[in-house]
N, C-alpha and C. Protein backbone atom coordinates (compact mmCIF):
# COMPACT_ATOMS: atom_id res chain seq x y z
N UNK A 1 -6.45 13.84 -39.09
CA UNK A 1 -7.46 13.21 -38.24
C UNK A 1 -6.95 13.03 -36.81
N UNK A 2 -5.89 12.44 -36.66
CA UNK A 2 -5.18 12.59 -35.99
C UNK A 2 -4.70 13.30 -34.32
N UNK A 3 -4.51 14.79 -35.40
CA UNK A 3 -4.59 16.12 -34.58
C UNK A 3 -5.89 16.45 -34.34
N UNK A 4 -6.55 16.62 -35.00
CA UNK A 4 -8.19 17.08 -34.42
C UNK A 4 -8.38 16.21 -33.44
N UNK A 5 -8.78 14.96 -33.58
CA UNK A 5 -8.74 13.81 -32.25
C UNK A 5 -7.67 14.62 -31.03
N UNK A 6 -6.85 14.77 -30.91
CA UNK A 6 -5.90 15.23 -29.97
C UNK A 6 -6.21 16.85 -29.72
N UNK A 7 -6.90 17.39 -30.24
CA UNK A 7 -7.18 18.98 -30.12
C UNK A 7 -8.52 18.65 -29.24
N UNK A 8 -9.36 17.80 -29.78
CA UNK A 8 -10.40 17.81 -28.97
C UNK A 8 -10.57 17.08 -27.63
N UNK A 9 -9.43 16.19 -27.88
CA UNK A 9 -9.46 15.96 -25.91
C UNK A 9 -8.59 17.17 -25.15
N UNK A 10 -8.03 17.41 -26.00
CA UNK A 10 -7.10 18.50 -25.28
C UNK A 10 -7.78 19.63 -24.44
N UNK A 11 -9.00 20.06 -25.80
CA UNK A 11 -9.71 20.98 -25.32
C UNK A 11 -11.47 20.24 -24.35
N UNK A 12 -11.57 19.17 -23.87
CA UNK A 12 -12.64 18.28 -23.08
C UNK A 12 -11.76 18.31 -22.31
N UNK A 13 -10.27 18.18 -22.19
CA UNK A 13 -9.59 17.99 -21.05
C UNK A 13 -9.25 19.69 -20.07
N UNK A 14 -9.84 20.14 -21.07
CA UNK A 14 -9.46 22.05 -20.45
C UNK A 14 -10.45 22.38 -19.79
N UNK A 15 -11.24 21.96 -20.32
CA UNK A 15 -12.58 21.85 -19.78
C UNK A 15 -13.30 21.38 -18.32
N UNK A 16 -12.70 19.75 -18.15
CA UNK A 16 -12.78 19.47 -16.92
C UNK A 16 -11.86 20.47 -15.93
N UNK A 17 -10.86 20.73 -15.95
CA UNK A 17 -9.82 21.78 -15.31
C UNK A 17 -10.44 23.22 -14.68
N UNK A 18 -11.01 23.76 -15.94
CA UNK A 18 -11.86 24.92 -15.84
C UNK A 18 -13.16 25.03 -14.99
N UNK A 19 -13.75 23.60 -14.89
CA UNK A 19 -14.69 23.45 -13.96
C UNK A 19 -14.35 23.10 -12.84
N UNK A 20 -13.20 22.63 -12.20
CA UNK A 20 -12.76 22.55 -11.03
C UNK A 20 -12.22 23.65 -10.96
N UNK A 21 -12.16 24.67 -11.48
CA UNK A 21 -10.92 26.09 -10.88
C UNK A 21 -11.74 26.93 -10.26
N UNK A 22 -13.11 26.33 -9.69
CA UNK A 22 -13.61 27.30 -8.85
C UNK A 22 -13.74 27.04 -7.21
N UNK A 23 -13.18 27.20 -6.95
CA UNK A 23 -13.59 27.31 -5.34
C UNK A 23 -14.82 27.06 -4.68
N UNK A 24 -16.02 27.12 -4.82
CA UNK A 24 -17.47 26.78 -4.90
C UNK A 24 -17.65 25.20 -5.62
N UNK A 25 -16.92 24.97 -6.65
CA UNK A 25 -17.38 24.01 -7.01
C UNK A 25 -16.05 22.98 -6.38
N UNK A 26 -15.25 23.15 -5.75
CA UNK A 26 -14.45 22.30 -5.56
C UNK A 26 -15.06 21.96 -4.33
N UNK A 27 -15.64 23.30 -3.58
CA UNK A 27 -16.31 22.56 -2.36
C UNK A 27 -17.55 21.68 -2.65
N UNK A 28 -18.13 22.05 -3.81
CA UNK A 28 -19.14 21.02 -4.33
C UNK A 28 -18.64 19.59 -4.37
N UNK A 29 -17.42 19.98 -4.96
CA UNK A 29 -17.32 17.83 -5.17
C UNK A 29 -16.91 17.17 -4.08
N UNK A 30 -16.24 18.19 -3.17
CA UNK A 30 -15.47 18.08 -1.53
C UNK A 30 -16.94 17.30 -1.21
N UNK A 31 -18.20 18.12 -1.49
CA UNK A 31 -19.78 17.53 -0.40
C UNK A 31 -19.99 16.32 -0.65
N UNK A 32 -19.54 15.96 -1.98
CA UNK A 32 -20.00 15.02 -2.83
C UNK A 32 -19.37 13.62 -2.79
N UNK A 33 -17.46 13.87 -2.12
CA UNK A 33 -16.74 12.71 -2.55
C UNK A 33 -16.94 11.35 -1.54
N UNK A 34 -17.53 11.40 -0.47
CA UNK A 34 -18.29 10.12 -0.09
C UNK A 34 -18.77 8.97 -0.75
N UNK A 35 -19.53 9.65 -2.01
CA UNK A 35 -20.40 8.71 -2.54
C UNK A 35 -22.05 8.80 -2.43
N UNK A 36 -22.25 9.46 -1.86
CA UNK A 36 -23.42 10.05 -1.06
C UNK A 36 -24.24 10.85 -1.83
N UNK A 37 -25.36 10.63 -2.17
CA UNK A 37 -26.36 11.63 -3.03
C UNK A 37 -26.97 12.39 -2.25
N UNK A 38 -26.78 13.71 -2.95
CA UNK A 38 -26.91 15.23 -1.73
C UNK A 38 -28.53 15.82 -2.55
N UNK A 39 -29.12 16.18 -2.02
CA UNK A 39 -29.83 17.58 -2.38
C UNK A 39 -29.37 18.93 -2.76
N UNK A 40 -29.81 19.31 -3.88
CA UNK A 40 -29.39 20.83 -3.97
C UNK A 40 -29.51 21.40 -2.34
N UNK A 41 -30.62 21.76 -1.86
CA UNK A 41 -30.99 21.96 -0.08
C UNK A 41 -29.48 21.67 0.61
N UNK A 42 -29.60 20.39 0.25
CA UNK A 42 -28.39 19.93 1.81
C UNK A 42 -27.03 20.37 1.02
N UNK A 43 -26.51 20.38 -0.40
CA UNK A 43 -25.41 20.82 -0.45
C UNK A 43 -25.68 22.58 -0.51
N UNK A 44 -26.08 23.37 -0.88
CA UNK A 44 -26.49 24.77 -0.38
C UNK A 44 -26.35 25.13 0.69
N UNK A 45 -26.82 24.25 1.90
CA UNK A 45 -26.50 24.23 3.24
C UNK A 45 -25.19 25.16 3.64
N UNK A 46 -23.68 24.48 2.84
CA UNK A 46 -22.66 24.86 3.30
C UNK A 46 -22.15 26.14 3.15
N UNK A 47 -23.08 26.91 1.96
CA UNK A 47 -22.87 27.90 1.15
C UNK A 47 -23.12 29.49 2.07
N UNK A 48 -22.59 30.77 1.41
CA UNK A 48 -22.99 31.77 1.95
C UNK A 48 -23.82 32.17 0.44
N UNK A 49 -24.03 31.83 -0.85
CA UNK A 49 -24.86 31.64 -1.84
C UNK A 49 -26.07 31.28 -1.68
N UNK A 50 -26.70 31.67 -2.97
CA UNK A 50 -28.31 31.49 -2.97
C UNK A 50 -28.05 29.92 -3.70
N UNK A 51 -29.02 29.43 -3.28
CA UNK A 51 -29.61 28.02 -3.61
C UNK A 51 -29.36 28.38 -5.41
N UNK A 52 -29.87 28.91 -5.85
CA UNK A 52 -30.32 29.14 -7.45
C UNK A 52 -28.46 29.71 -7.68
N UNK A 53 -27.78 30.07 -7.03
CA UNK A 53 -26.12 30.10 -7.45
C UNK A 53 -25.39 28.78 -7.29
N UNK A 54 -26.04 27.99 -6.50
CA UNK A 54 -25.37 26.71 -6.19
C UNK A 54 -25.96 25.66 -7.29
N UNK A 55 -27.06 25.81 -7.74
CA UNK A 55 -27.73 24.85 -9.07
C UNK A 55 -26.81 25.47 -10.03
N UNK A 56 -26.36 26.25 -10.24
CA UNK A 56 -26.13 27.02 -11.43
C UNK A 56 -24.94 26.03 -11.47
N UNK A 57 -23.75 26.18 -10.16
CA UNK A 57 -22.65 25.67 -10.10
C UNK A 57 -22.50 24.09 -10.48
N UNK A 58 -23.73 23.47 -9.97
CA UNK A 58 -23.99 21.96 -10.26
C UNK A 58 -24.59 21.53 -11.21
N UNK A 59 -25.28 22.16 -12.11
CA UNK A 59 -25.24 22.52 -13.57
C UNK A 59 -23.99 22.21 -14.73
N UNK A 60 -23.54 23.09 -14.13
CA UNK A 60 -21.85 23.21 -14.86
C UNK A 60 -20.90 22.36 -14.65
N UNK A 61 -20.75 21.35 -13.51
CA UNK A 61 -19.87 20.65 -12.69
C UNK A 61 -21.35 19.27 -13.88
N UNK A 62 -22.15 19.57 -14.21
CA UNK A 62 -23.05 18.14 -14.62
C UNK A 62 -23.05 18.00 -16.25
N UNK A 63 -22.72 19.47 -16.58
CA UNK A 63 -22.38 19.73 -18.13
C UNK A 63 -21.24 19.12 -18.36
N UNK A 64 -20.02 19.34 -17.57
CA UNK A 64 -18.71 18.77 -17.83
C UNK A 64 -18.18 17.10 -16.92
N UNK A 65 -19.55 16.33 -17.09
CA UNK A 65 -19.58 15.03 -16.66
C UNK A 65 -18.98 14.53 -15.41
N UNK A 66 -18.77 15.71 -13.98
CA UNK A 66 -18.24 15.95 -12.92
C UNK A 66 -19.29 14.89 -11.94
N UNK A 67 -20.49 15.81 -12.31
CA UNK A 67 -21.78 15.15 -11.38
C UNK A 67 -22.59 14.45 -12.17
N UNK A 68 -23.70 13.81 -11.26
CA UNK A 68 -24.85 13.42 -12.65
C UNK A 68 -25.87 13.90 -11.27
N UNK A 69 -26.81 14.02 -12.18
CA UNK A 69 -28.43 14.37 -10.96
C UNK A 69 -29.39 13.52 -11.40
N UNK A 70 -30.23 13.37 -10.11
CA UNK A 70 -31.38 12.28 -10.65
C UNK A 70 -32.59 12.89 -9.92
N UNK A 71 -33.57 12.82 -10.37
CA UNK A 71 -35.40 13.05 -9.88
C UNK A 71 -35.57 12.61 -8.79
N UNK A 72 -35.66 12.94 -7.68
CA UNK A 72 -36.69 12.10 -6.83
C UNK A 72 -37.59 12.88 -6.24
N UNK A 73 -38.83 12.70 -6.45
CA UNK A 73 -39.67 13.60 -6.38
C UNK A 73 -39.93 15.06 -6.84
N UNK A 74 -39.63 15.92 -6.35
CA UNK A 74 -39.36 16.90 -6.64
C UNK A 74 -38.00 17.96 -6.16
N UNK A 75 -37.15 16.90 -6.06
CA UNK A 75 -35.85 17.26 -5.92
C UNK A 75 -35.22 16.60 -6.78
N UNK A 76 -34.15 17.28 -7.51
CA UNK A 76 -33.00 16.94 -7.54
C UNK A 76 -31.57 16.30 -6.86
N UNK A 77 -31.36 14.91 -6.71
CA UNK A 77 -30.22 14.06 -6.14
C UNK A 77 -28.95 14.53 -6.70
N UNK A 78 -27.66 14.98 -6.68
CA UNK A 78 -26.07 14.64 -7.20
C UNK A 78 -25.64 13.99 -6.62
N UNK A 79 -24.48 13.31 -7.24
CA UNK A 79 -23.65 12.49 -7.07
C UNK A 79 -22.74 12.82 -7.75
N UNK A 80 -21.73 12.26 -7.88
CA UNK A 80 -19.85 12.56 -7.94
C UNK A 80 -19.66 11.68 -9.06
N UNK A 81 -18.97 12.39 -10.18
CA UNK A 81 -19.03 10.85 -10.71
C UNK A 81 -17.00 11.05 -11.03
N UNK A 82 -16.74 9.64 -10.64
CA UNK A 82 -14.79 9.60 -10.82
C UNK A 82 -14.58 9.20 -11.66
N UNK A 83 -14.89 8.34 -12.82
CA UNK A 83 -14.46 8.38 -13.98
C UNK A 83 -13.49 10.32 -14.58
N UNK A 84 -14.19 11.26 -14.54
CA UNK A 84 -12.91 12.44 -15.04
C UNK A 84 -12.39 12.61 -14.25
N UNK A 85 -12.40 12.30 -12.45
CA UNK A 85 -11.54 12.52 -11.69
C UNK A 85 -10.19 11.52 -11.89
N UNK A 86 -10.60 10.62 -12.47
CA UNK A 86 -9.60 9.52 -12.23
C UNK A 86 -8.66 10.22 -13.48
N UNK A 87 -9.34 10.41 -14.62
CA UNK A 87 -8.63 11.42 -16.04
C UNK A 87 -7.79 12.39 -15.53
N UNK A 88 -8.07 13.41 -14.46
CA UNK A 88 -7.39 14.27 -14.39
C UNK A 88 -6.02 13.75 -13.31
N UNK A 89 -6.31 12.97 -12.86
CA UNK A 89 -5.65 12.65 -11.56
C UNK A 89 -4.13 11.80 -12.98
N UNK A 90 -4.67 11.32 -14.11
CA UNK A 90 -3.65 10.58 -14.80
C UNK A 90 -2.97 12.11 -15.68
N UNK A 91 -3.37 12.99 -16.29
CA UNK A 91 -2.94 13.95 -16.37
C UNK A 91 -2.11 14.60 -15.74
N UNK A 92 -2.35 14.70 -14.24
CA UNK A 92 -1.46 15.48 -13.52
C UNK A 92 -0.35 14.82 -13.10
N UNK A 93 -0.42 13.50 -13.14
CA UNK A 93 0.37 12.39 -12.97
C UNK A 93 1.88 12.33 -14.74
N UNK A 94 1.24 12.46 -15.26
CA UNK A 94 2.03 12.13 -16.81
C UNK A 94 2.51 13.96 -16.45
N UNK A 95 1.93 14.75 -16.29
CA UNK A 95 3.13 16.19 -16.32
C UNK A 95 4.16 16.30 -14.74
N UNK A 96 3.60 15.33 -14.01
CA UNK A 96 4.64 15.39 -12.61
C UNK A 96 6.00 14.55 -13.38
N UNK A 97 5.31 13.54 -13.92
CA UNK A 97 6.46 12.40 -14.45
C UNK A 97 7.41 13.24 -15.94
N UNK A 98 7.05 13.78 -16.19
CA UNK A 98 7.33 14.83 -17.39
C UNK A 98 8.52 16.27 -16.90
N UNK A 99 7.77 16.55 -15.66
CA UNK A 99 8.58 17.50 -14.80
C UNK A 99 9.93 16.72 -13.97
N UNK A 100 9.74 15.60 -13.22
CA UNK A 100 10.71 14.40 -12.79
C UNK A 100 11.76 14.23 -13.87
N UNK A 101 11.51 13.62 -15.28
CA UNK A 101 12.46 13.17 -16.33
C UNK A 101 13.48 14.78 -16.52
N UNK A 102 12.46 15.82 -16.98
CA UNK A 102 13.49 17.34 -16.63
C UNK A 102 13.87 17.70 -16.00
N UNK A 103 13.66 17.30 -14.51
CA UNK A 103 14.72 17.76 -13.51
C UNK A 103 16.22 16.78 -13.71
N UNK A 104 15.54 15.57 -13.58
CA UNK A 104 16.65 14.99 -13.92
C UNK A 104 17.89 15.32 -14.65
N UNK A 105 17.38 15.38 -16.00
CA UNK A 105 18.01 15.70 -16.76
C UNK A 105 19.06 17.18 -16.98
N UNK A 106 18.27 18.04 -15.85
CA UNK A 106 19.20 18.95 -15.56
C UNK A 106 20.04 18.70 -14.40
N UNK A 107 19.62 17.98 -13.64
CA UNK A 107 20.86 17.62 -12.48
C UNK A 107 22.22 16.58 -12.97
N UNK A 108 21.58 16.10 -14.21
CA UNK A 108 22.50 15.19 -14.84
C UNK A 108 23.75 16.58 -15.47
N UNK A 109 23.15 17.64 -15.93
CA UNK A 109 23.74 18.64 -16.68
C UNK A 109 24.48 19.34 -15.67
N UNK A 110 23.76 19.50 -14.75
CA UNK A 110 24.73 20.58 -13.81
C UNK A 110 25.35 19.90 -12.98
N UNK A 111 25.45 18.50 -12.88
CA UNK A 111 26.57 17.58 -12.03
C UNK A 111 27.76 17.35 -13.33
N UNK A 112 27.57 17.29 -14.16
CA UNK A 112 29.00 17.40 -15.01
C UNK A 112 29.71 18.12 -15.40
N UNK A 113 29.19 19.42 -15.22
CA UNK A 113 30.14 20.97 -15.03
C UNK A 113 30.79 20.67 -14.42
């Protein structure tokens, strides 16, 4: 039980990763990290993409709990959401601290030669 629990954040956690590894969408959350609720329109704006490539992107960035969107009128609002930013930011944090303890530990090794 255990391992499955740990396979499946592992793989929700690959997930958020995979949706930031695009370049388009990193500039998506770049539009986004204000706090500020954008329009598909106004974030498209920045794009050399079609409007309908940039939903697609904020779609996917809303599937993997990045963004959330809301109705207003007949637009679509995003927003940023940091709750998985804050996840990944502790992730990358626990393998820097992981990489730190192994360096160490080899400078400990190659200072006693």
């Amino acid at each position: 039980m255990f391992l499955e629990s740990l396979e499946l954040q592992i793989e929700q956690q690959a997930k958020l990763f995979a949706a930031l590894g695009d370049g388009t969408r990193l500039k998506l959350i770049a539009g986004l990290i204000d706090g500020e609720q954008r329009s598909i329109t106004d974030l498209a704006a920045d794009f050399q993409t079609s409007r309908q490539a940039v939903t697609k992107h904020l779609r996917l960035l809303e599937t993997n709990g990045l963004v959330a969107s809301e109705k207003s009128g007949r637009e679509s609002l995003y927003s940023l959401k940091v709750e998985p930013l804050s996840e990944i930011k502790e992730i990358v944090e626990s393998i820097e601290n992981q990489w730190d303890q192994t360096l160490s530990r080899l400078k400990t090794l190659v200072e006693q030669e």
